[in-house]
Protein backbone atom coordinates (compact mmCIF):
# COMPACT_ATOMS: atom_id res chain seq x y z
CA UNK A 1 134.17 -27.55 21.79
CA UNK A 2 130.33 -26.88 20.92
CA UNK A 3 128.70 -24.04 19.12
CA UNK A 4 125.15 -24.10 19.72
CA UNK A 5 124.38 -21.10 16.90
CA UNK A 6 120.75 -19.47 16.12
CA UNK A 7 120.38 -18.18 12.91
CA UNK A 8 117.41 -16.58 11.16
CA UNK A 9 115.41 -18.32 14.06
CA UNK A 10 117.00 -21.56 13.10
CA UNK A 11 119.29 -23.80 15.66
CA UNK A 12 122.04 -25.68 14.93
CA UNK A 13 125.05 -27.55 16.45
CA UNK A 14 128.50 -27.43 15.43
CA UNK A 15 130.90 -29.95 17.65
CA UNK A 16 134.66 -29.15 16.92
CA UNK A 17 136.41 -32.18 17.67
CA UNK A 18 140.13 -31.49 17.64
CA UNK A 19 141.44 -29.96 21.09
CA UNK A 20 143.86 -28.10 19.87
CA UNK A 21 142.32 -26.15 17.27
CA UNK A 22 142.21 -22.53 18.05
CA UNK A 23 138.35 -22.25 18.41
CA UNK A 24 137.92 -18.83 19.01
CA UNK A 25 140.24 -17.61 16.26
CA UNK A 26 139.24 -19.90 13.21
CA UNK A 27 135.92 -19.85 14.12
CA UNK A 28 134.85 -15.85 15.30
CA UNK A 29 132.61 -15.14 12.78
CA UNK A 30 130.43 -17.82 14.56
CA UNK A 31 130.41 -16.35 17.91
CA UNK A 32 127.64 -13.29 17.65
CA UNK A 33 125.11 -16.23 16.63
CA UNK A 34 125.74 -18.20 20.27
CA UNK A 35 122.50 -20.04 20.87
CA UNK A 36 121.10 -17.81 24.30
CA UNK A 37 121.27 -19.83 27.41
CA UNK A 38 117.78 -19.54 28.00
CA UNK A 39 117.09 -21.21 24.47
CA UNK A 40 119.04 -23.61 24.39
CA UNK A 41 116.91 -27.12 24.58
CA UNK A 42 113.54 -25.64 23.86
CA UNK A 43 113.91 -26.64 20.53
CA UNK A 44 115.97 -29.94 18.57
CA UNK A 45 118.54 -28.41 16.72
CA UNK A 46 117.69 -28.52 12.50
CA UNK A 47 121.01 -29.64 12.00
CA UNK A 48 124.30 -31.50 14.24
CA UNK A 49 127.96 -31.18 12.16
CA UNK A 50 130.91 -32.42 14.03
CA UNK A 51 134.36 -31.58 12.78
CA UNK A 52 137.39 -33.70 12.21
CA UNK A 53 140.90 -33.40 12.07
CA UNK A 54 141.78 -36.31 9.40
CA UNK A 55 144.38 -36.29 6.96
CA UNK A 56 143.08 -38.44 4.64
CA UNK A 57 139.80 -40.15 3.56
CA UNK A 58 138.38 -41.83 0.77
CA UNK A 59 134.61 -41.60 -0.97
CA UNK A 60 133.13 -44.67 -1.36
CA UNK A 61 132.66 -46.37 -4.80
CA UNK A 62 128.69 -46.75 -4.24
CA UNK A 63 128.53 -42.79 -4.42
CA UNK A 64 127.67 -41.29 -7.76
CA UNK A 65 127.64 -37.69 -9.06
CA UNK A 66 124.94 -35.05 -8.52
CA UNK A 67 126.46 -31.74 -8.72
CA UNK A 68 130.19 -31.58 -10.07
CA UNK A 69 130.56 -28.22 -11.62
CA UNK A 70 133.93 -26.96 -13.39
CA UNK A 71 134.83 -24.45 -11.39
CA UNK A 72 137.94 -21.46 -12.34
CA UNK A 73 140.95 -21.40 -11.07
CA UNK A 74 139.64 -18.53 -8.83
CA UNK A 75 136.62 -20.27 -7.48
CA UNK A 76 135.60 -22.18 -4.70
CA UNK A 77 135.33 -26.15 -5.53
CA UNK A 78 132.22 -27.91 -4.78
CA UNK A 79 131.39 -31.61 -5.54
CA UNK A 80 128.42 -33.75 -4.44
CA UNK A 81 127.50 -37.18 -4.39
CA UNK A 82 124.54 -39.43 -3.03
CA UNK A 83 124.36 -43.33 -3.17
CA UNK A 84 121.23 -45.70 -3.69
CA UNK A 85 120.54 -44.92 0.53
CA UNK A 86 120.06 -41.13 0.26
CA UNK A 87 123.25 -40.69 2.03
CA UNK A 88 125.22 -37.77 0.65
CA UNK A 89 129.31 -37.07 0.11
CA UNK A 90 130.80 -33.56 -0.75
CA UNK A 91 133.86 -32.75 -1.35
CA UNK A 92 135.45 -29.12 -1.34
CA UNK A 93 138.50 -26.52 -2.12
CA UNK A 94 139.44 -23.22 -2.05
CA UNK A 95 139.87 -22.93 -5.56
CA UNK A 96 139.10 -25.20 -8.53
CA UNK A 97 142.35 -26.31 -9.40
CA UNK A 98 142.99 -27.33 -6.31
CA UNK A 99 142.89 -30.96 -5.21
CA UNK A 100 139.72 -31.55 -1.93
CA UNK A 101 140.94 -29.86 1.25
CA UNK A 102 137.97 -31.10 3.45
CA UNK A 103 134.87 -33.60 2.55
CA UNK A 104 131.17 -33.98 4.28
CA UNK A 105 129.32 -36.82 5.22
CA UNK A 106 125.39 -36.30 5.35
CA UNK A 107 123.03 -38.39 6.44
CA UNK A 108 120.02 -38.80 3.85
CA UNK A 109 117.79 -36.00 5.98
CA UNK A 110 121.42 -33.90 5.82
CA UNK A 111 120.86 -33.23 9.62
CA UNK A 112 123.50 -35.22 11.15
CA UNK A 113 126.72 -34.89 9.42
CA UNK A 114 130.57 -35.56 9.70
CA UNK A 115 133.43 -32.78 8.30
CA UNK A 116 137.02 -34.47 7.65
CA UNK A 117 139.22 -31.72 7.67
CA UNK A 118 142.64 -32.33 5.96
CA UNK A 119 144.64 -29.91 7.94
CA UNK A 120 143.60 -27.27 10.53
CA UNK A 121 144.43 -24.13 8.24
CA UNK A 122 141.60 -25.22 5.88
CA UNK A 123 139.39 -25.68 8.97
CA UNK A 124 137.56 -22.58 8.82
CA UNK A 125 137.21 -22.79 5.16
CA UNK A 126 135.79 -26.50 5.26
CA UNK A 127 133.71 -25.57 8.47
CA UNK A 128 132.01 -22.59 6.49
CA UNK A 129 130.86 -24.35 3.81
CA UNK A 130 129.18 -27.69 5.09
CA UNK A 131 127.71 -25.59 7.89
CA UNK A 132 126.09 -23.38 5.00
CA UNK A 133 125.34 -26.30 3.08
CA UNK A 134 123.82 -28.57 5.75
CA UNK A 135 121.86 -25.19 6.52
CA UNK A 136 120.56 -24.78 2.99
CA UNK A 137 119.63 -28.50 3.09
CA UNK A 138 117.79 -28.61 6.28
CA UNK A 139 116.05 -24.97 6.18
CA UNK A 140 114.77 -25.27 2.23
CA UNK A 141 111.11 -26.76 3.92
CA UNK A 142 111.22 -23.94 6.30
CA UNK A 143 110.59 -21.18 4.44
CA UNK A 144 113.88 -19.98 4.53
CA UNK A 145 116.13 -19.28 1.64
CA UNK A 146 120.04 -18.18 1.36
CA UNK A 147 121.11 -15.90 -0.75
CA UNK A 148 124.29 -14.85 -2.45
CA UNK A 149 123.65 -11.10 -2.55
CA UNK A 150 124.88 -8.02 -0.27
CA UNK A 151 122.43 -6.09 2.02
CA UNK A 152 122.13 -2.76 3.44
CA UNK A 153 119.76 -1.47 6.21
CA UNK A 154 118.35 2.00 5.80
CA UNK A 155 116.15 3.08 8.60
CA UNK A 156 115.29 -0.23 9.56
CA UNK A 157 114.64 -1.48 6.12
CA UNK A 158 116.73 -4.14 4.26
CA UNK A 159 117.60 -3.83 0.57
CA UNK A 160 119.36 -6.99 -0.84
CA UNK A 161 121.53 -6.51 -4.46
CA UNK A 162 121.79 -9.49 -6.05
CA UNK A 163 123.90 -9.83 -9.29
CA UNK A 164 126.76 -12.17 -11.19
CA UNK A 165 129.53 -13.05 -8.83
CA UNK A 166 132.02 -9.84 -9.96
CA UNK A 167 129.50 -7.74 -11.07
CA UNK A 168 129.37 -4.82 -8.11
CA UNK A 169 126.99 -5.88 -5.22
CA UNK A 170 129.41 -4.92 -2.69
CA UNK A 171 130.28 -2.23 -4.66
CA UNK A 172 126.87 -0.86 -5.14
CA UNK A 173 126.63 -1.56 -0.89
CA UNK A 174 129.72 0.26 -0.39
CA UNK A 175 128.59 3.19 -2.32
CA UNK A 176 125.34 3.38 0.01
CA UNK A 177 127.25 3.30 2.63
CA UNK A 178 129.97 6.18 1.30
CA UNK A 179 127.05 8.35 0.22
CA UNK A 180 123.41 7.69 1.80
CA UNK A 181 123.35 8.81 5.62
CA UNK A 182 122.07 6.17 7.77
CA UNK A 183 122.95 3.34 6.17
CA UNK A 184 124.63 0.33 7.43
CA UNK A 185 125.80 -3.10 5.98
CA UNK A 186 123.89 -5.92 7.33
CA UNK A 187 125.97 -8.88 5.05
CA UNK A 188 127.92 -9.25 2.51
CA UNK A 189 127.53 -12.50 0.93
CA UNK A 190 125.24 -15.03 2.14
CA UNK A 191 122.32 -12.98 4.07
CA UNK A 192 119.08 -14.90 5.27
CA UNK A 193 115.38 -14.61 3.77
CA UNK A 194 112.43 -16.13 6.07
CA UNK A 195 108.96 -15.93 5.87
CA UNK A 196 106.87 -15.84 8.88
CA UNK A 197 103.69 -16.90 9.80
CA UNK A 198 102.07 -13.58 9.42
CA UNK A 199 103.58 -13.09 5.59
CA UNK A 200 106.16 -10.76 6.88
CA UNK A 201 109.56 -11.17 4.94
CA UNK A 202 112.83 -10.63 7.24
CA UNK A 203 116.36 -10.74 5.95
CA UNK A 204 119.25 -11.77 8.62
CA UNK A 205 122.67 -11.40 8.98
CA UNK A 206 124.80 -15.09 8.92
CA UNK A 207 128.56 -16.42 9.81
CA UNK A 208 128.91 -16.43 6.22
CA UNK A 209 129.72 -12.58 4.92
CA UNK A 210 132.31 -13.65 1.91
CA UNK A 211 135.32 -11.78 2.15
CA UNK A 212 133.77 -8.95 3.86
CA UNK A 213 133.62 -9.31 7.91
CA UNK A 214 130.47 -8.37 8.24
CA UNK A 215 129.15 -10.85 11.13
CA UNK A 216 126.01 -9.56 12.34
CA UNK A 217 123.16 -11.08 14.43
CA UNK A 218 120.53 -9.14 13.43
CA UNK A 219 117.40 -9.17 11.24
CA UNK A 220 115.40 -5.86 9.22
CA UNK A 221 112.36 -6.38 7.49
CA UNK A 222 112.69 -6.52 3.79
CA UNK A 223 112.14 -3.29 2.08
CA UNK A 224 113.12 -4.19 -1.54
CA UNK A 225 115.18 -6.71 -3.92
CA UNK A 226 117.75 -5.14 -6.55
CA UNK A 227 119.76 -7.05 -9.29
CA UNK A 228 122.70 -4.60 -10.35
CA UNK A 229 123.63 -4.52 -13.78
CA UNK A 230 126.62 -2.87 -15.42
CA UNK A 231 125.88 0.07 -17.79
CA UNK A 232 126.81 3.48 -18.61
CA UNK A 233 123.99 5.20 -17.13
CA UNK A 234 121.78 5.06 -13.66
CA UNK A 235 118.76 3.46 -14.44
CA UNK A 236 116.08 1.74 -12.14
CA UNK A 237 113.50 -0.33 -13.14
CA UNK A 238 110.42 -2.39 -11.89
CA UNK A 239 109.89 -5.56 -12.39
CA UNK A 240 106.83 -7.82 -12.60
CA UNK A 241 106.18 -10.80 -10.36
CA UNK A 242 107.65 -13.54 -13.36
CA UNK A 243 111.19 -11.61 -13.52
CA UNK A 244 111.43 -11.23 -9.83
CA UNK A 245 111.22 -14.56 -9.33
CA UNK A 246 113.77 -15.45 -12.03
CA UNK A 247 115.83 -13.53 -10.32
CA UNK A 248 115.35 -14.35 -6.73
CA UNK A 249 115.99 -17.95 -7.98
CA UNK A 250 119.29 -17.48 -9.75
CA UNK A 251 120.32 -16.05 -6.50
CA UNK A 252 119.63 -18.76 -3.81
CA UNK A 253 121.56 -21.77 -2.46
CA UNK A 254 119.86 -24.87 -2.10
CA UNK A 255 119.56 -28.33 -4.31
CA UNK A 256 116.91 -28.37 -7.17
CA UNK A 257 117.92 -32.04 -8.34
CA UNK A 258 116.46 -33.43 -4.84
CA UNK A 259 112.20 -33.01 -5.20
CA UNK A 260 111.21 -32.20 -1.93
CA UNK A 261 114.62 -29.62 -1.74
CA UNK A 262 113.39 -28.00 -4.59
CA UNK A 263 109.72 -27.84 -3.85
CA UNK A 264 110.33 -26.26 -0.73
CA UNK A 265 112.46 -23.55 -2.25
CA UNK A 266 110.61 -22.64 -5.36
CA UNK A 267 107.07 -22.05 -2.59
CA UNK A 268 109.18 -19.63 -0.34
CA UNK A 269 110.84 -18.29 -3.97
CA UNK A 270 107.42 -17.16 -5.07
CA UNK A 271 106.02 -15.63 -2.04
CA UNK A 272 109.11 -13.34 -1.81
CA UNK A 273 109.17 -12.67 -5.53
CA UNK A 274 104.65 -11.76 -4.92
CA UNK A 275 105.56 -9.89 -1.57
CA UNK A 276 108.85 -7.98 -2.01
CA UNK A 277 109.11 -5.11 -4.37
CA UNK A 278 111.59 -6.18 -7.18
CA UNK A 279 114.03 -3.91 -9.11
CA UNK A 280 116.96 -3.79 -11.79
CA UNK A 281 119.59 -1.50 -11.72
CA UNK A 282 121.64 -0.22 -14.80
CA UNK A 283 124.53 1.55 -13.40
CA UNK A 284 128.00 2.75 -12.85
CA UNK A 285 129.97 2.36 -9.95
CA UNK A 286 129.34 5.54 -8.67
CA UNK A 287 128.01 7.44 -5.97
CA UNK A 288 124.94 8.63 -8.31
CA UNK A 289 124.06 4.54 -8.81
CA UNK A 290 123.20 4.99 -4.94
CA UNK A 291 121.36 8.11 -4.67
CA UNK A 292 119.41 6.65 -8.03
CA UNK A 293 118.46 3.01 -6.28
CA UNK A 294 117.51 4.86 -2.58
CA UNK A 295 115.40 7.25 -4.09
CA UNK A 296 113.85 4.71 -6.43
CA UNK A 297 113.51 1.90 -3.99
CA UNK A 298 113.45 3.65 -0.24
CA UNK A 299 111.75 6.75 -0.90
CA UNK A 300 108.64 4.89 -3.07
C-alpha cells in the first residue's frame, strides 16, 4: 500500500511493501496528512521510502561511521553511516541497549530510500523514524526545519517550548491547556517550521507527536519561541537575536557533518531566530508558569 503524505507543504511517498501488515493500524498517525487527490502529481515527491519486511540484513564493510551516539538505556538508538559514494546506512532501536530492530538505505541525495524492517511490531517504530529522517534530509535546503519541541495554538498563534528531553515541554503545554482558555495542542514532539516566500514563519503539525497522539494537519503562524527551564520561581525573559539562535539550533533535526545539510539549516536557523520573538522561561510546573509565559509572550 502507498501513502502519498503532504506535510508542511512538502510531498512525500511512503510504499509499504508487506501485504499483510495492518496498514491502517500501525500506520494512523499518517493518515490526516493523505496527499489530496487533486494534488497529487503536480509536484515530484521530495522524498520515495519503501518498507520491507526482512528479518535480517547486513551493512556493508565500505560504510564508515558518521553519527554513532551512546544512547541510555531509555533512549531511542540511532546510528549512521555513509561510504566513499555518498550513499548512506542507518541503523535504529527502541532503546539503546537494544540490538538494531530496523535499518535504512539512502541514496546519496537521501530521496529514494529502502527500510528493512526486522519484524512487523517494530514497523511503525522503524517507519517513523527514516520517514522523519529522510524528511529532515531532503527539506534542510527548503527552508524548513524540524523541531523537537511541543506547540500550542492560542487564537491562531503558535508558541513552540523547546527544552532538554525531560525537562517539562509537554508539561508546560499541558498546563496551557489546563489553565489558558482557548488553547489547543498543535504537536507534541516533532512540529514543523517553514519559511515562505513572503518572510512569514508557519509552524505545522507532523505524523511524528512523541508519545503524545497529537496528529494534526494543520499549520498557525508563529507567534513566539520559548525554552523552559526548571526553577523555583516564574520568570520570563527576552532574548537577543545570538541566544535565540543558539537555541533554535540545539532544538532542530537535521545533519551538520554533511556541508550543504548544514548550510541549509543554519540560513533558515537565523531567519527564524531574526523574525520570531524568542523567550526563556524559569519555572515550576504549575499553572502560574502558564498564565506567566501567555501574558509575557501572547499578550505583548
Amino acid at each position: 500500500m502507498k501513502l502519498d503524505l503532504t506535510v508542511a507543504g512538502h510531498r512525500f511517498v511512503i510504499d509499504i511493501l508487506p501485504a499483510d501488515w495492518e496498514v491502517s493500524d500501525m500506520f494512523g498517525n499518517y493518515l490526516p496528512f493523505k496527499t489530496e487527490e487533486k494534488e497529487v502529481g503536480k509536484s515530484s515527491p521530495v522524498f520515495v521510502l519503501k518498507v520491507e519486511d526482512c528479518p535480517q540484513w547486513q551493512r556493508d564493510s565500505c560504510f564508515s561511521p558518521l553519527y554513532v551516539v551512546e544512547s541510555g538505556p531509555e533512549e531511542p538508538r540511532l546510528d549512521i553511516y555513509s561510504n566513499a559514494d555518498g550513499e548512506w546506512w542507518a541503523e535504529m532501536a527502541p532503546v539503546g541497549n537494544m540490538p538494531p530492530v530496523a535499518a535504512l538505505s539512502m541514496n546519496p541525495d537521501c530521496c529514494e530510500g529502502r527500510l528493512f524492517v526486522g519484524s512487523p511490531r517494530f514497523g511503525r517504530f522503524a517507519a517513523d523514524n527514516a520517514a522523519m529522517l529522510m524528511f529532515a534530509f531532503c527539506t534542510s535546503c527548503k527552508r524548513t526545519i524540524e523541531m523537537h519541541a511541543s506547540v500550542i495554538v492560542k487564537d491562531e498563534k503558535a508558541y513552540m517550548f523547546i527544552a532538554k528531553s525531560g525537562t517539562g515541554k509537554s508539561t508546560h503545554s499541558r498546563m496551557w491547556l489546563e489553565n489558558i482558555p482557548g488553547s489547543r495542542l498543535l504537536n507534541d514532539d516533532n512540529p514543523i517550521v517553514r519559511i515562505f516566500d513572503d518572510g512569514s514563519v508557519k509552524v505545522f503539525g507532523s505524523p511524528w507527536s512523541g508519545k503524545t497522539p497529537c496528529y494534526r494537519n494543520e499549520s498557525a503562524d508563529m507567534g513566539g519561541i520559548v525554552r523552559i527551564r526548571r526553577s523555583m520561581e516564574n520568570r520570563l525573559t527576552g532574548l537577543a537575536p545570538v541566544e535565540a539562535y543558539a537555541d533554535v539550533n540545539s532544538s532542530t533535526s537535521g545533519l551538520r557533518h554533511v556541508e550543504k545539510m548544514a548550510d541549509g539549516l543554519y540560513e533558515t536557523i537565523s531567519q527564524v531566530a531574526l523574525t520570531v520573538p524568542c523567550y526563556v522561561l524559569d519555572c515550576r510546573p504549575d499553572a502560574q508558569a502558564a498564565e506567566v509565559c501567555y501574558n509575557g509572550v501572547c499578550k505583548n
